[in-house]
PDB file of N, CA and C in Angstrom:
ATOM      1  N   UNK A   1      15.128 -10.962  15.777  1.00  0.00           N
ATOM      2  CA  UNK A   1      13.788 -10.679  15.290  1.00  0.00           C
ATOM      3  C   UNK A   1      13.328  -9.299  15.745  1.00  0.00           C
ATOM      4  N   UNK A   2      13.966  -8.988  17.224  1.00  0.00           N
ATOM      5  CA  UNK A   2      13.173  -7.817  17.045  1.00  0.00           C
ATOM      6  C   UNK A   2      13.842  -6.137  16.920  1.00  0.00           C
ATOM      7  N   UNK A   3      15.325  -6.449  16.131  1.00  0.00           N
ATOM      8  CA  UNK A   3      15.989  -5.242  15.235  1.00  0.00           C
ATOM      9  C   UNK A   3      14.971  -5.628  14.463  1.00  0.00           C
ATOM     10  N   UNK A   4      14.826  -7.128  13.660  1.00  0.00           N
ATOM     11  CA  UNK A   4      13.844  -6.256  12.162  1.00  0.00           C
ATOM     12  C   UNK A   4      12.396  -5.841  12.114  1.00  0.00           C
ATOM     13  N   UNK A   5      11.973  -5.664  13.304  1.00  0.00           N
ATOM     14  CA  UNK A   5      10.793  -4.932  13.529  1.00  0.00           C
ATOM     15  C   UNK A   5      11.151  -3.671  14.002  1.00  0.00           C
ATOM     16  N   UNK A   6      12.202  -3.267  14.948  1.00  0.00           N
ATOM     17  CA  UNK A   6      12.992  -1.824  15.799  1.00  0.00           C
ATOM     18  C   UNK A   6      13.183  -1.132  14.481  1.00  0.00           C
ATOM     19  N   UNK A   7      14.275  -1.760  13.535  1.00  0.00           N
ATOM     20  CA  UNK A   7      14.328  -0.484  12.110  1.00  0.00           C
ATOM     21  C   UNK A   7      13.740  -0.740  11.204  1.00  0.00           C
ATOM     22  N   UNK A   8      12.317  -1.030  11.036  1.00  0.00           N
ATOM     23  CA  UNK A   8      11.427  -0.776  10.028  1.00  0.00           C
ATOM     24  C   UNK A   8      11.680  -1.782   8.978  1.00  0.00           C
ATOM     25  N   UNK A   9      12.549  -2.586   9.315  1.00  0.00           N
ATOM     26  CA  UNK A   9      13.256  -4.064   7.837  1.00  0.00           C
ATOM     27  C   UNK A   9      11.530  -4.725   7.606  1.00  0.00           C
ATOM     28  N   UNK A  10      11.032  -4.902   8.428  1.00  0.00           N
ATOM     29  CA  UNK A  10      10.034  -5.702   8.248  1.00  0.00           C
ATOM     30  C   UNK A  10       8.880  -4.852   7.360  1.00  0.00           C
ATOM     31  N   UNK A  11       8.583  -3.448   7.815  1.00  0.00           N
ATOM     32  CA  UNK A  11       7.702  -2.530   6.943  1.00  0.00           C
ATOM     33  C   UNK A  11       8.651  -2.734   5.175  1.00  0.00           C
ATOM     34  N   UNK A  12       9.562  -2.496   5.249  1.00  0.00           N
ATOM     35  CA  UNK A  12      10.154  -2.497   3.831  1.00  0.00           C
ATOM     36  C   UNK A  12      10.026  -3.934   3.458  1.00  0.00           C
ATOM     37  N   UNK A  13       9.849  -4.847   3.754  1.00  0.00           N
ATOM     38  CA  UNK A  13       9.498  -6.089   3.357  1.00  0.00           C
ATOM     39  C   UNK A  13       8.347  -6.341   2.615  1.00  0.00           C
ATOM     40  N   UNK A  14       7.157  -6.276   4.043  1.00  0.00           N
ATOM     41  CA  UNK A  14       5.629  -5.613   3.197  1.00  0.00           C
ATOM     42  C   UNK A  14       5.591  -4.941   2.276  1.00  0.00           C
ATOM     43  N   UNK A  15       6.542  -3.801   2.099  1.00  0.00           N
ATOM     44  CA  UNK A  15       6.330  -3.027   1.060  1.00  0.00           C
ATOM     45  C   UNK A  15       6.615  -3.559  -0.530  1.00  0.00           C
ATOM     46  N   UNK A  16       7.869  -4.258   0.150  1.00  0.00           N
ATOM     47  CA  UNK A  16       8.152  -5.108  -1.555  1.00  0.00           C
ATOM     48  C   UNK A  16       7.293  -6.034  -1.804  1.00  0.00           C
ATOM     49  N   UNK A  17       6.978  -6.984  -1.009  1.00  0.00           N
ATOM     50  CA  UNK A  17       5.772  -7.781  -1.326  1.00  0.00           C
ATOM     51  C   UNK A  17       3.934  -7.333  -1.942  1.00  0.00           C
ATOM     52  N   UNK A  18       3.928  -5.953  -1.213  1.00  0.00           N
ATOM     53  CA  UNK A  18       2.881  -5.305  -1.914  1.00  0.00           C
ATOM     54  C   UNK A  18       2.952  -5.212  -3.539  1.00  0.00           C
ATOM     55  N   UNK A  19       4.444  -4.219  -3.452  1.00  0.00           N
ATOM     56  CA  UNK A  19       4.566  -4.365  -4.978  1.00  0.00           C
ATOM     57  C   UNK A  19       4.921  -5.408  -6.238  1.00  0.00           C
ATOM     58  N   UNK A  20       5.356  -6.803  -5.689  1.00  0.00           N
ATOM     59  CA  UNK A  20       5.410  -7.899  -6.209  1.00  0.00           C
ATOM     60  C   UNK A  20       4.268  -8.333  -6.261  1.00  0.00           C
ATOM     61  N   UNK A  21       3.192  -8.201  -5.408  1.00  0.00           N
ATOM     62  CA  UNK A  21       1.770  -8.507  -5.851  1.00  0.00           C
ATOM     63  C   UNK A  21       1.462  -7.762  -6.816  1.00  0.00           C
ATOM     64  N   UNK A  22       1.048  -6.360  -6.761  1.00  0.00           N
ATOM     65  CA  UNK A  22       0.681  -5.625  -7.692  1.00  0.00           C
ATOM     66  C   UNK A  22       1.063  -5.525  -9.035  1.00  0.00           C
ATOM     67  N   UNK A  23       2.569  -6.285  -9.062  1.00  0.00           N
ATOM     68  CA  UNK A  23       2.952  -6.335 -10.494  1.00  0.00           C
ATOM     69  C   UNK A  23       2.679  -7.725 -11.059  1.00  0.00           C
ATOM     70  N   UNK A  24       2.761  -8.660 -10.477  1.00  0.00           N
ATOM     71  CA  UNK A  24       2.430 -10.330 -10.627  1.00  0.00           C
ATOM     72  C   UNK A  24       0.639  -9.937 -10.956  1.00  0.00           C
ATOM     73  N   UNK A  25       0.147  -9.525 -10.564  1.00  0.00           N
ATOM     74  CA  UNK A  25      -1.820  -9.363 -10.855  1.00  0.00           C
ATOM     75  C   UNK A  25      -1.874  -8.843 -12.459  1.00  0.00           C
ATOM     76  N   UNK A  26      -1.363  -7.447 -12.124  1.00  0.00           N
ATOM     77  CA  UNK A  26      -1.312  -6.792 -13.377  1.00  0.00           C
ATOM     78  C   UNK A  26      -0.703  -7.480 -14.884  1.00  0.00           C
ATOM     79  N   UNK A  27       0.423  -8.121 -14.204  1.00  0.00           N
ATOM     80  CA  UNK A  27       1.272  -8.995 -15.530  1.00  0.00           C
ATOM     81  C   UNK A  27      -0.120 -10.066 -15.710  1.00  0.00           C
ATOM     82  N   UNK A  28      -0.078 -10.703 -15.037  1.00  0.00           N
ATOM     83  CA  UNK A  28      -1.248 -11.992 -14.674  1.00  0.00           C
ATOM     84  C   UNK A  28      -2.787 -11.268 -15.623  1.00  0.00           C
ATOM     85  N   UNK A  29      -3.164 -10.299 -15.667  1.00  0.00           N
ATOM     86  CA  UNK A  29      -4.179  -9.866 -15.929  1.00  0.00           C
ATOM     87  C   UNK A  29      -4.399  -9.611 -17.581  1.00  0.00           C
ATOM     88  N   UNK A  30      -2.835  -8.584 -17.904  1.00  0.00           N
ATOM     89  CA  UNK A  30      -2.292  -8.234 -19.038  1.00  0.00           C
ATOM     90  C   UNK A  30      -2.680  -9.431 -19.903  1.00  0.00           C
ATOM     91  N   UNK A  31      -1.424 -10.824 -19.460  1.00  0.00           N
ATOM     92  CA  UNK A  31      -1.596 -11.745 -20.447  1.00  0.00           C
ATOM     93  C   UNK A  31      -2.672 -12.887 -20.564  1.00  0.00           C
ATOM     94  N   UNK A  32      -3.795 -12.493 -19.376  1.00  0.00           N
ATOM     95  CA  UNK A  32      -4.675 -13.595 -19.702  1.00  0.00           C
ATOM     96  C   UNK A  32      -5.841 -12.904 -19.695  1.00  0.00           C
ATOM     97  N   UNK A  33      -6.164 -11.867 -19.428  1.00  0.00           N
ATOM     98  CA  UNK A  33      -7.689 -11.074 -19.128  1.00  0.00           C
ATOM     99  C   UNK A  33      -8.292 -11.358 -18.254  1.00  0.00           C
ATOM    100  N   UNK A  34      -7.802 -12.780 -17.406  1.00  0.00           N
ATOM    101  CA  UNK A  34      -8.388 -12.951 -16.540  1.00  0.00           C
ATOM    102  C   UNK A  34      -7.544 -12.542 -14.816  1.00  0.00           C
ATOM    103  N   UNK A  35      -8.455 -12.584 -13.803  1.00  0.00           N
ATOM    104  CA  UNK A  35      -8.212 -12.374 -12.853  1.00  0.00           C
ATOM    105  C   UNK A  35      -8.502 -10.850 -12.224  1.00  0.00           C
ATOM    106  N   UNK A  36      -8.048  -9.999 -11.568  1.00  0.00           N
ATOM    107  CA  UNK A  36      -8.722  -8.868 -11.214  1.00  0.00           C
ATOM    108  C   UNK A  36      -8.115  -7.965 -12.299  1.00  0.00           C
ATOM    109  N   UNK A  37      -8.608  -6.891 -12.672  1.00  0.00           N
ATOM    110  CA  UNK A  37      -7.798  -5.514 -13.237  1.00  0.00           C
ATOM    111  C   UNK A  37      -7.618  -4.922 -12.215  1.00  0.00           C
ATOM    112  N   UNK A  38      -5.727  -4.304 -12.696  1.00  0.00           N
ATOM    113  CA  UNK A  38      -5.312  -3.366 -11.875  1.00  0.00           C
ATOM    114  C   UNK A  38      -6.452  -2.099 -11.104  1.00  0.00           C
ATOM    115  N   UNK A  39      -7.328  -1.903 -11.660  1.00  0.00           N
ATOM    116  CA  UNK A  39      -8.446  -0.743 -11.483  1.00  0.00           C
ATOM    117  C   UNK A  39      -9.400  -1.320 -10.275  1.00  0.00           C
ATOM    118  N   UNK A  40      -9.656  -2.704  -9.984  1.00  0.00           N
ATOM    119  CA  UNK A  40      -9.999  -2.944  -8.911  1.00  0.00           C
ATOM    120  C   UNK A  40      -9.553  -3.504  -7.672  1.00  0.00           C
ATOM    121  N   UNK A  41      -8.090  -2.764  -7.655  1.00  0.00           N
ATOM    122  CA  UNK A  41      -7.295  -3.308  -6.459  1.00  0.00           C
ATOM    123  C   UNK A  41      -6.004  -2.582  -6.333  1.00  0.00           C
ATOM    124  N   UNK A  42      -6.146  -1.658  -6.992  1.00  0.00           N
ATOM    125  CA  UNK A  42      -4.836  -0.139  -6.853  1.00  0.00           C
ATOM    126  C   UNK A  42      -5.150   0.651  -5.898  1.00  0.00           C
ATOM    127  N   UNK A  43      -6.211   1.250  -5.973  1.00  0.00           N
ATOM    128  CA  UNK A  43      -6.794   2.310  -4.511  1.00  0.00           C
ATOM    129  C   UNK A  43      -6.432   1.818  -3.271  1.00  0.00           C
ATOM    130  N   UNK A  44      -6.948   0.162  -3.505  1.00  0.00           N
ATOM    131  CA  UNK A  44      -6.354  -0.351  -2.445  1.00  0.00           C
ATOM    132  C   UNK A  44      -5.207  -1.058  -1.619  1.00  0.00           C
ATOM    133  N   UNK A  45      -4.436  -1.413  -2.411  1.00  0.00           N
ATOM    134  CA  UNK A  45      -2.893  -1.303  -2.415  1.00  0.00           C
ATOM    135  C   UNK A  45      -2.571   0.369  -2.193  1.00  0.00           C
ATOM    136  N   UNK A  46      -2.692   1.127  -2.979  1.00  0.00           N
ATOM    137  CA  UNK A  46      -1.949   2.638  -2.409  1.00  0.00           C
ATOM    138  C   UNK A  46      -2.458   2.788  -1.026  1.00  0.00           C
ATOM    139  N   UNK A  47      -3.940   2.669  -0.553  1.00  0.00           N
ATOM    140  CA  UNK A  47      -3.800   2.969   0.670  1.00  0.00           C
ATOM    141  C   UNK A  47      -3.357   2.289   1.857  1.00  0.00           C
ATOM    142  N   UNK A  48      -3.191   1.274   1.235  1.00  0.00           N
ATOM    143  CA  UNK A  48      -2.471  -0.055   2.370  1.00  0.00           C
ATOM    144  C   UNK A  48      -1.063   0.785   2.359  1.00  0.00           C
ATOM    145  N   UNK A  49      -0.041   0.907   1.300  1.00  0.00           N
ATOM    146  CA  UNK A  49       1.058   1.295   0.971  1.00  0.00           C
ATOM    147  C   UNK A  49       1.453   2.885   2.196  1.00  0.00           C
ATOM    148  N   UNK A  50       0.384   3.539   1.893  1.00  0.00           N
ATOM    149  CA  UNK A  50       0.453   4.788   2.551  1.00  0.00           C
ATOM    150  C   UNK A  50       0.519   4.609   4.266  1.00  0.00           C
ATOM    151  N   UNK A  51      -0.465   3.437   4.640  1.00  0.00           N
ATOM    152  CA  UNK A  51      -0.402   3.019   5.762  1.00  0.00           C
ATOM    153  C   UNK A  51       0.919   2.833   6.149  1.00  0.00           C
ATOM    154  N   UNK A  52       1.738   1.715   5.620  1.00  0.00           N
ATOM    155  CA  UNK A  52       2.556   1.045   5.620  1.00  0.00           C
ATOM    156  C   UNK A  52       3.974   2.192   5.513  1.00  0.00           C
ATOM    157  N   UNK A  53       3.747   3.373   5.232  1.00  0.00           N
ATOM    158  CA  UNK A  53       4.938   4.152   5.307  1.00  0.00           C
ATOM    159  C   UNK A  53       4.823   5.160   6.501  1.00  0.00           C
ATOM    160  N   UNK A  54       3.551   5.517   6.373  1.00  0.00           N
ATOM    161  CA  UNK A  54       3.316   6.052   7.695  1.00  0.00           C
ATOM    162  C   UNK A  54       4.129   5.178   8.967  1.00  0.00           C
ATOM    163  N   UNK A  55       3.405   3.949   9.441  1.00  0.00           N
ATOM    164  CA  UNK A  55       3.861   3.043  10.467  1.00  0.00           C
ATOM    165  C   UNK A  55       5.748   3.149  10.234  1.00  0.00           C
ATOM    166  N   UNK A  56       6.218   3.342   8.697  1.00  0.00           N
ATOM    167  CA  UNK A  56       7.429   2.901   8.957  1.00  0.00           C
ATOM    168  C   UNK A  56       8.223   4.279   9.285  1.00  0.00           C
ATOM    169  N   UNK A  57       7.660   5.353   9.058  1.00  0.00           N
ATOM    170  CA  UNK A  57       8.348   6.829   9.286  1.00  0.00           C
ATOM    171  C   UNK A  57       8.096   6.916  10.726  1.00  0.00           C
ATOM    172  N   UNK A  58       6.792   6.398  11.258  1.00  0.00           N
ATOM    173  CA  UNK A  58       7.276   6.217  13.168  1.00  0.00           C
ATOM    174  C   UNK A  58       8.147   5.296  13.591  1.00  0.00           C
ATOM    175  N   UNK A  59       8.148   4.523  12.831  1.00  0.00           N
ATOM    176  CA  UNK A  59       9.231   3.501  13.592  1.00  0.00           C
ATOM    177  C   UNK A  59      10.718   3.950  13.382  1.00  0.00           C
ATOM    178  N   UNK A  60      11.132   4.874  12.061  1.00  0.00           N
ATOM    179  CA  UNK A  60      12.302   5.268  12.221  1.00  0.00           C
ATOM    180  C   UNK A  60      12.317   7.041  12.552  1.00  0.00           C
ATOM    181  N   UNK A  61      11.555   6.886  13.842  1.00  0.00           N
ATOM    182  CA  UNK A  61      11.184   8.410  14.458  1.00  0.00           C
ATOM    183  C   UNK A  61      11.754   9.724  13.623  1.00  0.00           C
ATOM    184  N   UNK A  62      11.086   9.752  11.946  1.00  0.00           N
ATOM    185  CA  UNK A  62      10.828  10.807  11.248  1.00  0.00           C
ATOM    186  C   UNK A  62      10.282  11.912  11.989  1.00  0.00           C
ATOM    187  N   UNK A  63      10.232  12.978  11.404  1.00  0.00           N
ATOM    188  CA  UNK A  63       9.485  14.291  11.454  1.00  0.00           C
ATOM    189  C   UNK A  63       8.093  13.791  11.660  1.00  0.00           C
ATOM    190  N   UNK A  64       7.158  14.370  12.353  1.00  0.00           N
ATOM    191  CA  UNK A  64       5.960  13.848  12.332  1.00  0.00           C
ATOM    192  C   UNK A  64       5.080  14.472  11.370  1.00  0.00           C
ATOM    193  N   UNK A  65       5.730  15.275  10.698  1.00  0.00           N
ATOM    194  CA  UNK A  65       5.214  15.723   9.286  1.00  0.00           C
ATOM    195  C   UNK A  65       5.426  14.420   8.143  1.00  0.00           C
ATOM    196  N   UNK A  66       5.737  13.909   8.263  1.00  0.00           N
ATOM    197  CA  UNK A  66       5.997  12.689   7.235  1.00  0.00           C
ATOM    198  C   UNK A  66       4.990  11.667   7.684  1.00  0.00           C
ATOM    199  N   UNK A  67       4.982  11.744   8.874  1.00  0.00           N
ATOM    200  CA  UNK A  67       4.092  10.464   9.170  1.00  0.00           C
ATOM    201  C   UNK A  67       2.586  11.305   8.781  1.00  0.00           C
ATOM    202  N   UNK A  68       2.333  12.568   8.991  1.00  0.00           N
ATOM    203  CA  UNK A  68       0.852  12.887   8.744  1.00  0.00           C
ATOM    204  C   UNK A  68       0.661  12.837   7.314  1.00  0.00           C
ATOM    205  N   UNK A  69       1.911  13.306   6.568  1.00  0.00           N
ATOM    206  CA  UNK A  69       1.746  13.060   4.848  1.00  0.00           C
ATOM    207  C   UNK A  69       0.982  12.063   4.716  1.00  0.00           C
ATOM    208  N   UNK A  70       1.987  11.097   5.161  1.00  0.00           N
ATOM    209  CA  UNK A  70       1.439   9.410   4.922  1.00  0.00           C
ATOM    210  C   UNK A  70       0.189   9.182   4.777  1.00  0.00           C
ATOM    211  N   UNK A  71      -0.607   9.397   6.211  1.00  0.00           N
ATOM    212  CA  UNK A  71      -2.000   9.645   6.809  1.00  0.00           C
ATOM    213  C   UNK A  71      -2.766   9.820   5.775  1.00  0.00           C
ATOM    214  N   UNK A  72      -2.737  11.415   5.461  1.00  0.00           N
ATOM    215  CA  UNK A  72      -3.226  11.832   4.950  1.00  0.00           C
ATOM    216  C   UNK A  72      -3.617  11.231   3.207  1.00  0.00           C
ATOM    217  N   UNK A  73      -2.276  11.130   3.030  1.00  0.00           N
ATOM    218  CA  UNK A  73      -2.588  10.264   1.537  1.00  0.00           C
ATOM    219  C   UNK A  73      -3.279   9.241   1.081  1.00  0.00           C
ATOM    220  N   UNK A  74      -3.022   8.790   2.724  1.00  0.00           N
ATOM    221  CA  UNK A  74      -3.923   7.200   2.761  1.00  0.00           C
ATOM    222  C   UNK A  74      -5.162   7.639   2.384  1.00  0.00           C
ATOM    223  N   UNK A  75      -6.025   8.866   2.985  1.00  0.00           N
ATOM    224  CA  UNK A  75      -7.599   8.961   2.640  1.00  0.00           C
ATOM    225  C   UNK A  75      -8.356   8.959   1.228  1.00  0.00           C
ATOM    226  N   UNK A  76      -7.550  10.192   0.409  1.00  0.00           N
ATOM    227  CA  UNK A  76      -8.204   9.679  -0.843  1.00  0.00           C
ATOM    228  C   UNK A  76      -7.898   8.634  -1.498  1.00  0.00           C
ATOM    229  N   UNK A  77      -7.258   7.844  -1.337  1.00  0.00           N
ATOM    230  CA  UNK A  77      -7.000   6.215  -1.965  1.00  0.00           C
ATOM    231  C   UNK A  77      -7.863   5.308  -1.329  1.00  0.00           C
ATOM    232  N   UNK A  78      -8.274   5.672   0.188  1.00  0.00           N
ATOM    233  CA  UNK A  78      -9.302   5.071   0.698  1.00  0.00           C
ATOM    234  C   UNK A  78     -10.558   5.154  -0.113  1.00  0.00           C
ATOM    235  N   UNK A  79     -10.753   6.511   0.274  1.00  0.00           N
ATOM    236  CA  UNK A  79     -12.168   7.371  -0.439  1.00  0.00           C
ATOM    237  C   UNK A  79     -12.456   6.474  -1.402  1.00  0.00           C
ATOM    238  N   UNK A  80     -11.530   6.627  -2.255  1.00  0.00           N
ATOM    239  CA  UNK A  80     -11.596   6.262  -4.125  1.00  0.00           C
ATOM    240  C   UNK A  80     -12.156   4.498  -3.785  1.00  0.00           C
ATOM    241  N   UNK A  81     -11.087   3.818  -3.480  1.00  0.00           N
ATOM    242  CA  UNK A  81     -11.843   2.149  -2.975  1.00  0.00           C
ATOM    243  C   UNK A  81     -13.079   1.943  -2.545  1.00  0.00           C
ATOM    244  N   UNK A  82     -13.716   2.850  -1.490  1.00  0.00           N
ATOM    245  CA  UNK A  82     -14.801   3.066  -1.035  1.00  0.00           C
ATOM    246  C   UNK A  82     -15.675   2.785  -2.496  1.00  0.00           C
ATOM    247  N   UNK A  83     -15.966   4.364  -3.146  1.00  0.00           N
ATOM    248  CA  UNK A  83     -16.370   4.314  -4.183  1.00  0.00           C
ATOM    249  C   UNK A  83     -16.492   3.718  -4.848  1.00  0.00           C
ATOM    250  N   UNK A  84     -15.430   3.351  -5.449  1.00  0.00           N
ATOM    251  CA  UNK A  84     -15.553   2.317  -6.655  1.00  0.00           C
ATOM    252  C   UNK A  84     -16.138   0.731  -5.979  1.00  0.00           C
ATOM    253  N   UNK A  85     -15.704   0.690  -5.102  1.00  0.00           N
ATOM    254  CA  UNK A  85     -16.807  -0.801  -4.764  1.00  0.00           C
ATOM    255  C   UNK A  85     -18.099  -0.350  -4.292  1.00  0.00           C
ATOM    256  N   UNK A  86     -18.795   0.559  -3.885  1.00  0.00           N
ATOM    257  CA  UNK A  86     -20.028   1.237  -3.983  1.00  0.00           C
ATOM    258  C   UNK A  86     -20.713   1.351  -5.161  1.00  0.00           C
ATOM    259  N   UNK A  87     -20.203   1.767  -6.004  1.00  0.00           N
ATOM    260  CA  UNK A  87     -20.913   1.864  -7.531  1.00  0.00           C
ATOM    261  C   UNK A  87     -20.795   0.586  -8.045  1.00  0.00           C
ATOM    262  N   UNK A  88     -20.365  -1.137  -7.825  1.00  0.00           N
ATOM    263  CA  UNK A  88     -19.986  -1.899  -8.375  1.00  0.00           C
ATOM    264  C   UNK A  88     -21.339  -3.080  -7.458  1.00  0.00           C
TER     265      UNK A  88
END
């Protein structure tokens, strides 16, 4: 258990499961209209996502330029979530 937390197996896990959500909603949404639209729950998946690569570029002691990318990307996907549930 704790190699798959030492090389990041477990961040790449989350990660597929993020995107198996995100595509199961969207399909889910497509063919019934119901349930959330992709538009109110993408900002927030990308910035979870961004999190989630960040944490995994420290865990496989990247450049720490990769991990600030990460960071950084995370904010306007934050920002944007912010927003859009502010105006809602």
């Amino acid at each position: 258990m704790a190699e798959l937390f030492a090389s990041a197996r477990a961040v790449d896990l989350v990660l597929a499961v993020v995107v198996l959500e995100a595509l199961s909603l969207a399909l889910y949404h497509a063919r019934t209209r119901r349930g959330l639209a992709p538009r109110d729950y993408l900002a927030n998946l990308v910035a979870g996502a961004c999190l989630l690569l960040a944490v995994r570029a420290a865990l496989t002691h990247a450049p720490w330029i990769w991990i600030a990318l990460f960071l950084v990307a995370a904010l306007p996907a934050h920002v944007a979530d912010l927003w859009r549930r502010a105006r809602s």
